[in-house]
Protein backbone atom coordinates (compact mmCIF):
# COMPACT_ATOMS: atom_id res chain seq x y z
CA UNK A 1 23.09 -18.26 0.62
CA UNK A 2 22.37 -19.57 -2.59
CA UNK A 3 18.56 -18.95 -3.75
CA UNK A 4 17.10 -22.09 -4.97
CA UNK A 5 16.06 -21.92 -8.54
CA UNK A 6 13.13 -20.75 -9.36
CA UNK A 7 12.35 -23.23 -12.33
CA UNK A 8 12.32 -26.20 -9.45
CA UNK A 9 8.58 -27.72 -9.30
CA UNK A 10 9.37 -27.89 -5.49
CA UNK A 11 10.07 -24.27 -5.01
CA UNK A 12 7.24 -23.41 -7.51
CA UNK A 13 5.12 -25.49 -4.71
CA UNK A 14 6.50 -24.11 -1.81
CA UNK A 15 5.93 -20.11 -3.38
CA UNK A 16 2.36 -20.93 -4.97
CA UNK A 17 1.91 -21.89 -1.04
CA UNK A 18 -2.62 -21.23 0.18
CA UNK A 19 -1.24 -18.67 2.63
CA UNK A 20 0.26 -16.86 -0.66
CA UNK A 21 -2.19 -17.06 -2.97
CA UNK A 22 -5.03 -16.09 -0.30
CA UNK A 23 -2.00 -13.36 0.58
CA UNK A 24 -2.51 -12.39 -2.39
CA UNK A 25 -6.23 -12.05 -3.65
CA UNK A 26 -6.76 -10.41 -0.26
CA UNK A 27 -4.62 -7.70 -1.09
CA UNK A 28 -6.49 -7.65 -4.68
CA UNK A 29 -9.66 -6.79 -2.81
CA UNK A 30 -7.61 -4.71 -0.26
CA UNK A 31 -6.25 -2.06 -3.36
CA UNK A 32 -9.94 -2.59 -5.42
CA UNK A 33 -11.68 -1.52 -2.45
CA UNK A 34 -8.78 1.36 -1.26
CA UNK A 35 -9.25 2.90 -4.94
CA UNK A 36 -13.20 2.63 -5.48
CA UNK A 37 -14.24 5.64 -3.51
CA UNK A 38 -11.54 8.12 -5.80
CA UNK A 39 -12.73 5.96 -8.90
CA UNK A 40 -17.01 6.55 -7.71
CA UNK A 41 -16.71 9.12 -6.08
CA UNK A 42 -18.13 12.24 -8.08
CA UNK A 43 -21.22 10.04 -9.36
CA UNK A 44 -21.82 8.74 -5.94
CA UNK A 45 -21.83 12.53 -4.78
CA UNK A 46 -24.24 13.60 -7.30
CA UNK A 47 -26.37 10.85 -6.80
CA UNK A 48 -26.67 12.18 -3.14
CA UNK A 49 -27.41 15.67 -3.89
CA UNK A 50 -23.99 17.41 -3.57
CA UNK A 51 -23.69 20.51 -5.35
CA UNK A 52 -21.37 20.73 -8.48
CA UNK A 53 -19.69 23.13 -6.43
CA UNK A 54 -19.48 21.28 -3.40
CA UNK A 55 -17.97 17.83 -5.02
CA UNK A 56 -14.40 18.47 -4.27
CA UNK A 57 -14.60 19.38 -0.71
CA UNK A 58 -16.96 16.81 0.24
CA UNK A 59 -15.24 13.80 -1.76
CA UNK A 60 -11.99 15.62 0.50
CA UNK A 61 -13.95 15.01 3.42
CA UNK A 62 -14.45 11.47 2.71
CA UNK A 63 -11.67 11.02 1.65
CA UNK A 64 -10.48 11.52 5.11
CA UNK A 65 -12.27 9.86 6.97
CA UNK A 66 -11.62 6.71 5.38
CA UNK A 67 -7.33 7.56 5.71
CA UNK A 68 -8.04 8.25 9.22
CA UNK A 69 -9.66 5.11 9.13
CA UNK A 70 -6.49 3.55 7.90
CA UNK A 71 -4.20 4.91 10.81
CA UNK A 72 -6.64 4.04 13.70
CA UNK A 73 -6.90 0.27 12.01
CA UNK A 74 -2.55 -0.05 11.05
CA UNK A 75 -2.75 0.51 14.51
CA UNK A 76 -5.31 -1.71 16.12
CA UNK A 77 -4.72 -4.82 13.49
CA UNK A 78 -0.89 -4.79 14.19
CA UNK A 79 -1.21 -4.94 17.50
CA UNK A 80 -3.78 -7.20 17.48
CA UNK A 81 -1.94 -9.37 15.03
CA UNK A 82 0.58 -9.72 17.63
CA UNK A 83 -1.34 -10.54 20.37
CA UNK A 84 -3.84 -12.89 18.65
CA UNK A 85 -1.84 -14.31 15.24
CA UNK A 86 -1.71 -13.05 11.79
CA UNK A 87 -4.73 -15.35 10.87
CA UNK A 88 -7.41 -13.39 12.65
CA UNK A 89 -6.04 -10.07 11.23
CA UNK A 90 -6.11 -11.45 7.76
CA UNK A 91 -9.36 -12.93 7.67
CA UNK A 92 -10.86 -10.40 10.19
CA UNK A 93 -9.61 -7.02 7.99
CA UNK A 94 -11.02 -8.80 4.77
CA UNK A 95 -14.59 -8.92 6.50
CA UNK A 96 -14.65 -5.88 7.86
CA UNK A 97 -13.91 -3.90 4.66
CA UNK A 98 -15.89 -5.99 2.87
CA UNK A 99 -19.12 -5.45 5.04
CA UNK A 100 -18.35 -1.89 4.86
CA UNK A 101 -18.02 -1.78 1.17
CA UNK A 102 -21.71 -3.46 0.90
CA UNK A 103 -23.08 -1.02 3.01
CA UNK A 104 -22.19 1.72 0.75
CA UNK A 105 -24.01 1.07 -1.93
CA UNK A 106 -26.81 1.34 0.12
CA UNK A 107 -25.90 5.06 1.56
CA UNK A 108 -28.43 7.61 2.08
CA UNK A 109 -26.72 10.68 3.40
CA UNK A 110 -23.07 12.24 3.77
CA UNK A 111 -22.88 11.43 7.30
CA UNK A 112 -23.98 8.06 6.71
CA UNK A 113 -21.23 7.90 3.74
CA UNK A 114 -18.29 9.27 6.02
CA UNK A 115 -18.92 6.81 8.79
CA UNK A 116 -19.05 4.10 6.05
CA UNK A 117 -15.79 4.95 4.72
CA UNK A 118 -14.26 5.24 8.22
CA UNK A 119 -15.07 1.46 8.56
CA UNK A 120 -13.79 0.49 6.21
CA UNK A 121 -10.58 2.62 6.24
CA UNK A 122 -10.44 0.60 9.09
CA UNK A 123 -10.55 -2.75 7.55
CA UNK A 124 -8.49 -1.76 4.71
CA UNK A 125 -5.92 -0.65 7.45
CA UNK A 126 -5.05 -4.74 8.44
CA UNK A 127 -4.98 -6.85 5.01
CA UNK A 128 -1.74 -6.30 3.88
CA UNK A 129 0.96 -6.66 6.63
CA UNK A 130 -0.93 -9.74 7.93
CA UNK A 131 -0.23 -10.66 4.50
CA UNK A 132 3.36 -9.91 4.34
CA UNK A 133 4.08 -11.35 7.94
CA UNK A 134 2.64 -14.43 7.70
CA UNK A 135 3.87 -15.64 3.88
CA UNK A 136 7.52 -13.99 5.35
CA UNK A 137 7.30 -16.18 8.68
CA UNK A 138 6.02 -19.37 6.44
CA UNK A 139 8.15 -19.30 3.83
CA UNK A 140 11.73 -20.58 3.78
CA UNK A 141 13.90 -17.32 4.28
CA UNK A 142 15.23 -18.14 0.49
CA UNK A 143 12.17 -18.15 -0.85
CA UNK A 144 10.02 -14.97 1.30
CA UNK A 145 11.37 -12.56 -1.03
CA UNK A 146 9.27 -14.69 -4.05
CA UNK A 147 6.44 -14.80 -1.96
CA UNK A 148 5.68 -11.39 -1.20
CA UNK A 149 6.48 -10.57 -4.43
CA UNK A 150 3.16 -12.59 -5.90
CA UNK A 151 0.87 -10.82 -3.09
CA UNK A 152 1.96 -7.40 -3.59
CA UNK A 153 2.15 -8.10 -7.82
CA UNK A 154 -1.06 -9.70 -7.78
CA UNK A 155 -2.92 -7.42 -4.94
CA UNK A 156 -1.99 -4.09 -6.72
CA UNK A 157 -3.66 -4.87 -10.25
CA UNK A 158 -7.35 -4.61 -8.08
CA UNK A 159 -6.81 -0.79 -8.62
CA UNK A 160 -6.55 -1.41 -12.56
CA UNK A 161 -10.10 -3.94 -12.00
CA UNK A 162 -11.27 -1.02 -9.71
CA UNK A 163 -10.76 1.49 -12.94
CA UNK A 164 -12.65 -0.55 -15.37
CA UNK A 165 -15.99 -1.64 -12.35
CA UNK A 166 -15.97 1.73 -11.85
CA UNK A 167 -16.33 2.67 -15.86
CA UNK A 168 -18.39 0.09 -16.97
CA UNK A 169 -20.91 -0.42 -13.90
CA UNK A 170 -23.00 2.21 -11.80
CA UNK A 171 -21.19 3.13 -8.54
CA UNK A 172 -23.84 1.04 -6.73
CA UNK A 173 -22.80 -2.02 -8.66
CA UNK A 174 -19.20 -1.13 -7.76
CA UNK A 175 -19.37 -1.57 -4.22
CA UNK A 176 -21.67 -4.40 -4.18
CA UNK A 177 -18.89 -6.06 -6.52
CA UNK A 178 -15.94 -4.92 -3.70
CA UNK A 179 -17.53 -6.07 -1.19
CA UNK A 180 -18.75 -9.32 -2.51
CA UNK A 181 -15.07 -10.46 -3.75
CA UNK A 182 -14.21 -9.99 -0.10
CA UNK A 183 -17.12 -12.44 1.09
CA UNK A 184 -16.13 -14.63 -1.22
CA UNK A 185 -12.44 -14.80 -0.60
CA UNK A 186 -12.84 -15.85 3.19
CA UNK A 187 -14.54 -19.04 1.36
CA UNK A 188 -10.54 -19.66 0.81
CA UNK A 189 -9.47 -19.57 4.24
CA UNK A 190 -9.54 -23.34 4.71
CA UNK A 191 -5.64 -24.87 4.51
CA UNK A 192 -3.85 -21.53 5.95
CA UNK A 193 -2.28 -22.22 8.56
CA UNK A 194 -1.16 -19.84 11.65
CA UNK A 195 2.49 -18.93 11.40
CA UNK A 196 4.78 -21.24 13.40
CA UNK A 197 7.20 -18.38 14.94
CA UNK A 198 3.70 -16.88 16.63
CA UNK A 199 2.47 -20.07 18.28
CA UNK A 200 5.96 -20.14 19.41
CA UNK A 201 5.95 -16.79 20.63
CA UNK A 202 2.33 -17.23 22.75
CA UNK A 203 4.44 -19.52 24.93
CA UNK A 204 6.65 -17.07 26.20
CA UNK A 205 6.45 -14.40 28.53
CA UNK A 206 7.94 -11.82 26.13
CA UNK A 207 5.65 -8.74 25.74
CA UNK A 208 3.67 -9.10 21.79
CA UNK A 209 2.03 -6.32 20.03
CA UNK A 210 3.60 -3.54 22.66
CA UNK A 211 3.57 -0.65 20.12
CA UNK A 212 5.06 1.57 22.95
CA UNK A 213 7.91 -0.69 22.42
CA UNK A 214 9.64 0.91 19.97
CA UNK A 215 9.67 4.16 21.23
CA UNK A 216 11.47 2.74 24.13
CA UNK A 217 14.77 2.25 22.70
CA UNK A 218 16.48 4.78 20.60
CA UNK A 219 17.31 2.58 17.58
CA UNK A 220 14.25 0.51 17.36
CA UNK A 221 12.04 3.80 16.83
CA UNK A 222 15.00 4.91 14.25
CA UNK A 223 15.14 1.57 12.24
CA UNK A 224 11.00 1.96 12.31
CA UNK A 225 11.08 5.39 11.34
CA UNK A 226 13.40 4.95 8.38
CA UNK A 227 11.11 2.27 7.14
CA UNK A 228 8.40 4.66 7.10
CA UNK A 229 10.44 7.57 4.93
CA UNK A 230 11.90 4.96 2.78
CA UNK A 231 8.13 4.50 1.54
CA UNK A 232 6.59 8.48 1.84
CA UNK A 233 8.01 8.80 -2.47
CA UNK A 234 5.43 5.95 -2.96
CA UNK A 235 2.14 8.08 -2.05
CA UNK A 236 4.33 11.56 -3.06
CA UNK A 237 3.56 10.03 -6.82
CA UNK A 238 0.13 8.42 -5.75
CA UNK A 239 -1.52 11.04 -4.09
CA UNK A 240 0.53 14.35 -5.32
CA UNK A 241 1.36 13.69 -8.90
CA UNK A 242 -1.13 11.00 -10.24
CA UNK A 243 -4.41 12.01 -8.20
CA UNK A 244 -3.74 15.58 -9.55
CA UNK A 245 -3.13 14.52 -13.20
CA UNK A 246 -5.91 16.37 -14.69
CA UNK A 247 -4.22 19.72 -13.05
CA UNK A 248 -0.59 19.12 -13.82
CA UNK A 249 -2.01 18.82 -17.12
CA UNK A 250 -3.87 21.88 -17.79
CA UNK A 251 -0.85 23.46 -16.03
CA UNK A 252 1.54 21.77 -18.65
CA UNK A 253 -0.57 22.08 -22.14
CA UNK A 254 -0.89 18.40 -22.45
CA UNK A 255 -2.96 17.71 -25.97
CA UNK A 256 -6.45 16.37 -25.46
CA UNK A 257 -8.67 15.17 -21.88
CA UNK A 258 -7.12 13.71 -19.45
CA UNK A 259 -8.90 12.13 -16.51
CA UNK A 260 -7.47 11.88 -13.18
CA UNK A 261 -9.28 7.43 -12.83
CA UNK A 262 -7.74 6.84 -16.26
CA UNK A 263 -4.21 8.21 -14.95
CA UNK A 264 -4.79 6.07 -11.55
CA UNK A 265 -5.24 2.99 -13.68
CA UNK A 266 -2.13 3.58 -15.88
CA UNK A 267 -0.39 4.64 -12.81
CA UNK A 268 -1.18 0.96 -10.70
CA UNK A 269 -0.91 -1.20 -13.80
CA UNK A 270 2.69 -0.02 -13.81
CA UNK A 271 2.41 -0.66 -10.06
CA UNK A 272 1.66 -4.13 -10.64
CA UNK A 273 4.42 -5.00 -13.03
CA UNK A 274 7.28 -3.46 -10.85
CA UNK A 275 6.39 -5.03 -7.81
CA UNK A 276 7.10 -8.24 -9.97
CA UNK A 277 10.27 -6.70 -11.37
CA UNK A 278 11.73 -5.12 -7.89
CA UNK A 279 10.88 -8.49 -6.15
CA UNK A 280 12.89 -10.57 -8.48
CA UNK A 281 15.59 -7.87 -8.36
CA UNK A 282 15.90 -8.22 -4.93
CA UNK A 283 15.91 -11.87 -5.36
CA UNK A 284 18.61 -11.68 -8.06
CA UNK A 285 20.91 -9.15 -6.19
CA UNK A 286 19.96 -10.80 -2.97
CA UNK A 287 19.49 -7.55 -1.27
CA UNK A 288 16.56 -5.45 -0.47
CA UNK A 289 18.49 -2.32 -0.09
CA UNK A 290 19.59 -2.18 -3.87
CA UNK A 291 16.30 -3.31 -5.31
CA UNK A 292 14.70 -0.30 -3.50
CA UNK A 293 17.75 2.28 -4.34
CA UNK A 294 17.29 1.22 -7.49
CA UNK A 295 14.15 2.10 -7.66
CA UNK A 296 14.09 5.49 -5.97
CA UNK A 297 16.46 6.54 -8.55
CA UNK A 298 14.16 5.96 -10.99
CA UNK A 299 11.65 7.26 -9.19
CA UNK A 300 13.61 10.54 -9.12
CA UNK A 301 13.99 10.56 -13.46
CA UNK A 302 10.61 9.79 -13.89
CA UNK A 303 9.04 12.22 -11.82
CA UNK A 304 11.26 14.69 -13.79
CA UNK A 305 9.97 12.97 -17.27
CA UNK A 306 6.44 13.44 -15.79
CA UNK A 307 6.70 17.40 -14.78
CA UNK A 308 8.50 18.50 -18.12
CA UNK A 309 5.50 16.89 -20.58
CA UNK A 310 4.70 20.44 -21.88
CA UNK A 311 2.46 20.19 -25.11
CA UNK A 312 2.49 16.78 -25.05
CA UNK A 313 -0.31 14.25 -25.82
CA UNK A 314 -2.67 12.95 -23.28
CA UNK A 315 -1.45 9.47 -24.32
CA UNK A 316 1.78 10.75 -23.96
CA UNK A 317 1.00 11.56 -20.10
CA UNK A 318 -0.45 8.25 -19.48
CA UNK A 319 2.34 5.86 -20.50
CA UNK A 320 4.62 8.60 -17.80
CA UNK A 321 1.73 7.76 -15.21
CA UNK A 322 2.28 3.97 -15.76
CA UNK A 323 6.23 4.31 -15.79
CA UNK A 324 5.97 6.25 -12.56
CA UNK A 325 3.80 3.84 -11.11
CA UNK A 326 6.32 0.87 -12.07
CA UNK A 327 8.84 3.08 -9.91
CA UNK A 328 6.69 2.54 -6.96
CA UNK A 329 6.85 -1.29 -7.05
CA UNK A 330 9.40 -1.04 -4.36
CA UNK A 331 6.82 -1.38 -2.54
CA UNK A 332 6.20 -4.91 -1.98
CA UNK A 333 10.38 -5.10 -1.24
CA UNK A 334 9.82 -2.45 1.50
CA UNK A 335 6.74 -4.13 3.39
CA UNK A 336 9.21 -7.62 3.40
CA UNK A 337 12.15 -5.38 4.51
CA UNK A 338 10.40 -3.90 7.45
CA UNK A 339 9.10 -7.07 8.39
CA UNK A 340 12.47 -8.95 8.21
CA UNK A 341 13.74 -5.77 10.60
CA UNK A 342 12.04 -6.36 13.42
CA UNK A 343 10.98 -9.49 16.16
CA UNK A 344 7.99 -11.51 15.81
CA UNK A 345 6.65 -9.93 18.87
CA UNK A 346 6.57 -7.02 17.29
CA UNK A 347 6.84 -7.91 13.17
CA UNK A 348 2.96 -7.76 12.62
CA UNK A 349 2.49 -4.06 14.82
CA UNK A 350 5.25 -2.84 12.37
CA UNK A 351 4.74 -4.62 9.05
CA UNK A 352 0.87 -3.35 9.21
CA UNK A 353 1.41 0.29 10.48
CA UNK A 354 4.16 1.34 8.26
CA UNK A 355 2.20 1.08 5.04
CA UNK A 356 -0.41 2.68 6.98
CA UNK A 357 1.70 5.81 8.18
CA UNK A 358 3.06 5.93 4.21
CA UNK A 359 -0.26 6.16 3.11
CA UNK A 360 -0.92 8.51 5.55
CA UNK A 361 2.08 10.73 5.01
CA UNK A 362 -0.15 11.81 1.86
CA UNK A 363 -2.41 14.28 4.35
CA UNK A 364 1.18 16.41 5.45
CA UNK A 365 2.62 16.39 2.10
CA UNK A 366 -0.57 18.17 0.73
CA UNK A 367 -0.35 20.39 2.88
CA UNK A 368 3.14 21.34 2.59
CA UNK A 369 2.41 20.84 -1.31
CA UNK A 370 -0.07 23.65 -1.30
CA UNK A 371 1.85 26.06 0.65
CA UNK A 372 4.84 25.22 -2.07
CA UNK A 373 2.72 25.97 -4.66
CA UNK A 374 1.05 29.18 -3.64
CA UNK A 375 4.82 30.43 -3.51
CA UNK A 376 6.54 28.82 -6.19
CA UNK A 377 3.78 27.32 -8.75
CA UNK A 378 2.51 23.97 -9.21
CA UNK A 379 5.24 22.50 -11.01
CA UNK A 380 8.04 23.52 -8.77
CA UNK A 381 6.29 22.93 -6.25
CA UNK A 382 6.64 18.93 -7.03
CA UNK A 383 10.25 19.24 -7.63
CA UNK A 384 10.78 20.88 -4.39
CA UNK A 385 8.49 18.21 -2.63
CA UNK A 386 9.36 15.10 -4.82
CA UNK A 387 13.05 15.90 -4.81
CA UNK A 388 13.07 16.08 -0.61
CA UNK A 389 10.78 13.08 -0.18
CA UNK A 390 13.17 10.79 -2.03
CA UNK A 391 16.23 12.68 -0.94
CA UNK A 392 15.24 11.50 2.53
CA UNK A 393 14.19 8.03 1.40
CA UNK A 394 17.18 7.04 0.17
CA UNK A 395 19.37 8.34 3.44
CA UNK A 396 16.19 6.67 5.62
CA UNK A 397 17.51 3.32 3.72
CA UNK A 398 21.23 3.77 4.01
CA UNK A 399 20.35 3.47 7.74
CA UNK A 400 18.48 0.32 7.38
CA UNK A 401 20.83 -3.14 7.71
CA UNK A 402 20.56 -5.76 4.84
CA UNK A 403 17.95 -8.27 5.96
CA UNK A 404 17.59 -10.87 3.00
CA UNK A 405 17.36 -14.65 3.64
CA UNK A 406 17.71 -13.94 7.90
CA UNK A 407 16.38 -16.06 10.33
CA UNK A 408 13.40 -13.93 11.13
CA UNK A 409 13.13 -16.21 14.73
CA UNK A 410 13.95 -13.54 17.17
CA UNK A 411 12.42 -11.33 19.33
CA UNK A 412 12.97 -7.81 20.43
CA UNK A 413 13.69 -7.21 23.75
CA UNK A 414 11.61 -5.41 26.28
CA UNK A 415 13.61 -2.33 27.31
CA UNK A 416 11.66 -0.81 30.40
């Protein structure tokens, strides 16, 4: 099929679409609010009374809770977004987190902290693949790929706003800020529209939001799985490489102080401009599979670049941090390719759960990570890890078919 230009005013139109742009900002809040408790999180500690000592297995803790957060709610939002329509996910994620996020800057304990963060973990869980589903099952199949492009682009540069509230303004201020961009976007939810392939679906008596579904049938839970490893590199340089700056640079001898919220910021404004360039490469090559190869690839040299910076500048490390963060930008290609892989009885359950389980993935790779580097050191540890990870990716996504520009109108089967 032959894309449509993207220079045409009517395409422009159809792209720049309210269920795109509110796509969009939602996932802005969704990554400013997923990124403010790392950015806050030792002043917020100290402000409660944590122990110097203590910081780093407490902010772990928290940490936690608010992943687990994210698995429990990929899985309840999915399914829900099946059952109920993509609408009441979007809208109903965005409030959640948002509430949350006001609540915390008005915390008084730990406790009171971790169930905070579980919340909204929980809200944070639903934003994006009731994003991605409904501007992929509204927008011609041409033009999806343009589409999710703008909300993943446009979403990802909250963590680089999330950096600067969290620099400039007292981690009180921070939240409020979060969660007040969240109130404020659901003032935007008049003129989107439910997605015509659910309202469809609710007529029929084929089973929605079944999650048990794709374990039922050999190839569905393989085509799901290998949409899952084809994103684990994604939070291997997130939550392995990035988050741990400040030690990989000690380790290394980098030249002058180098903070782990700066190298998160570098690392997510690259993010930001290679979800832009992977979705137009996938437009351009009309293929998903090659924009994302592509990608891992680079992925692969950068991560390299990144763990042979010995005696470098801290400058130096930074630019690395964005470049390996532009590697990631496959990101917003991957969401759209799991969603064009599956039915719309099940596209929201597996659209919002994959990202979830990616970003989850982060909790067994430390693990292994540690264990690595007790052995073998910190920096071969990451090769070992980082050269697997996308070593399996890229097999993962030789197994998954080329979906661009299909007719997404299709349902899986129930397989009893």
């Amino acid at each position: 099929m032959t894309t449509t230009p993207a220079q045409s005013p009517s395409t422009l139109r159809q792209v720049l679409s309210a269920t795109v742009i509110v796509g969009a900002l939602g996932y802005f809040v969704d990554i400013f609010d997923l990124l403010l408790f790392p950015i806050v999180r030792t002043p917020s500690l100290k402000a409660l009374g944590v122990p110097p000592e203590q910081l780093l297995e407490v902010g772990g803790r928290l940490l936690s809770w608010q992943m687990n957060g994210m698995l429990l709610g990929g899985l309840l939002w999915g399914i829900l977004g099946d059952k109920k329509g993509r609408l009441s996910v979007l809208f109903g994620s965005i409030a959640l987190y948002s509430l949350a996020n006001l609540a915390n800057a008005f915390v008084s304990s730990i406790p009171m902290y971790m169930a905070l963060r579980f919340i909204a973990g929980l809200g944070l869980a639903g934003e994006l693949g009731a994003a991605i589903t409904l501007v992929s099952e509204t927008l011609p199949t041409h033009l999806r790929g343009y589409g999710t492009t703008i909300v993943a682009s446009v979403g990802i540069t909250g963590a680089v706003v999330a950096g600067a509230v969290g620099k400039f303004f007292t981690w009180k201020v921070a939240y409020l800020v979060g969660g007040g961009l969240g109130l404020a976007l659901l003032m935007l939810r008049i003129g989107v529209s439910e997605s015509g392939m659910f309202k469809a679906a609710e007529g029929t008596a084929i089973p929605r939001g079944n999650f048990f579904l794709l374990f039922k049938s050999r190839e569905r839970f393989l085509r799901y799985l290998c949409c899952i490893l084809t994103g684990v590199p994604v939070w291997f340089v997130v939550g392995i490489l990035v988050f741990n700056a400040e030690e990989f640079a000690r380790t290394l001898g980098v030249q002058g102080a180098v903070t782990g919220g700066l190298a998160v910021a570098w690392c997510y404004a690259g993010g930001a401009l290679g979800d832009l360039a992977s979705g137009l490469l996938s437009q351009k090559l009309q293929s998903r599979r090659q924009a994302v190869a592509a990608f891992l690839v680079l992925a692969l040299a950068m991560v390299a670049l990144f763990l042979n910076l010995h005696g470098r500048s801290a400058a130096t490390l930074y630019y690395v941090c964005m470049a390996l963060g532009f590697t990631f930008g496959y990101w917003a290609v991957l969401v759209t390719l799991a969603a064009e892989q599956f039915g719309t009885n099940l596209r929201a359950t597996v659209t919002t759960t994959v990202p979830n389980f990616v970003r989850g993935s982060v909790t067994p790779m430390t693990f292994v990570f540690i264990l690595l580097k007790t052995r073998f050191g910190l920096i071969n540890a990451a090769y070992l890890l980082g050269g697997a990870v996308i070593l399996l990716a890229l097999l993962s996504l030789a197994q998954i078919k080329e979906s661009f520009a299909t007719d997404l109108d299709f349902f899986e089967e129930h397989v009893p």
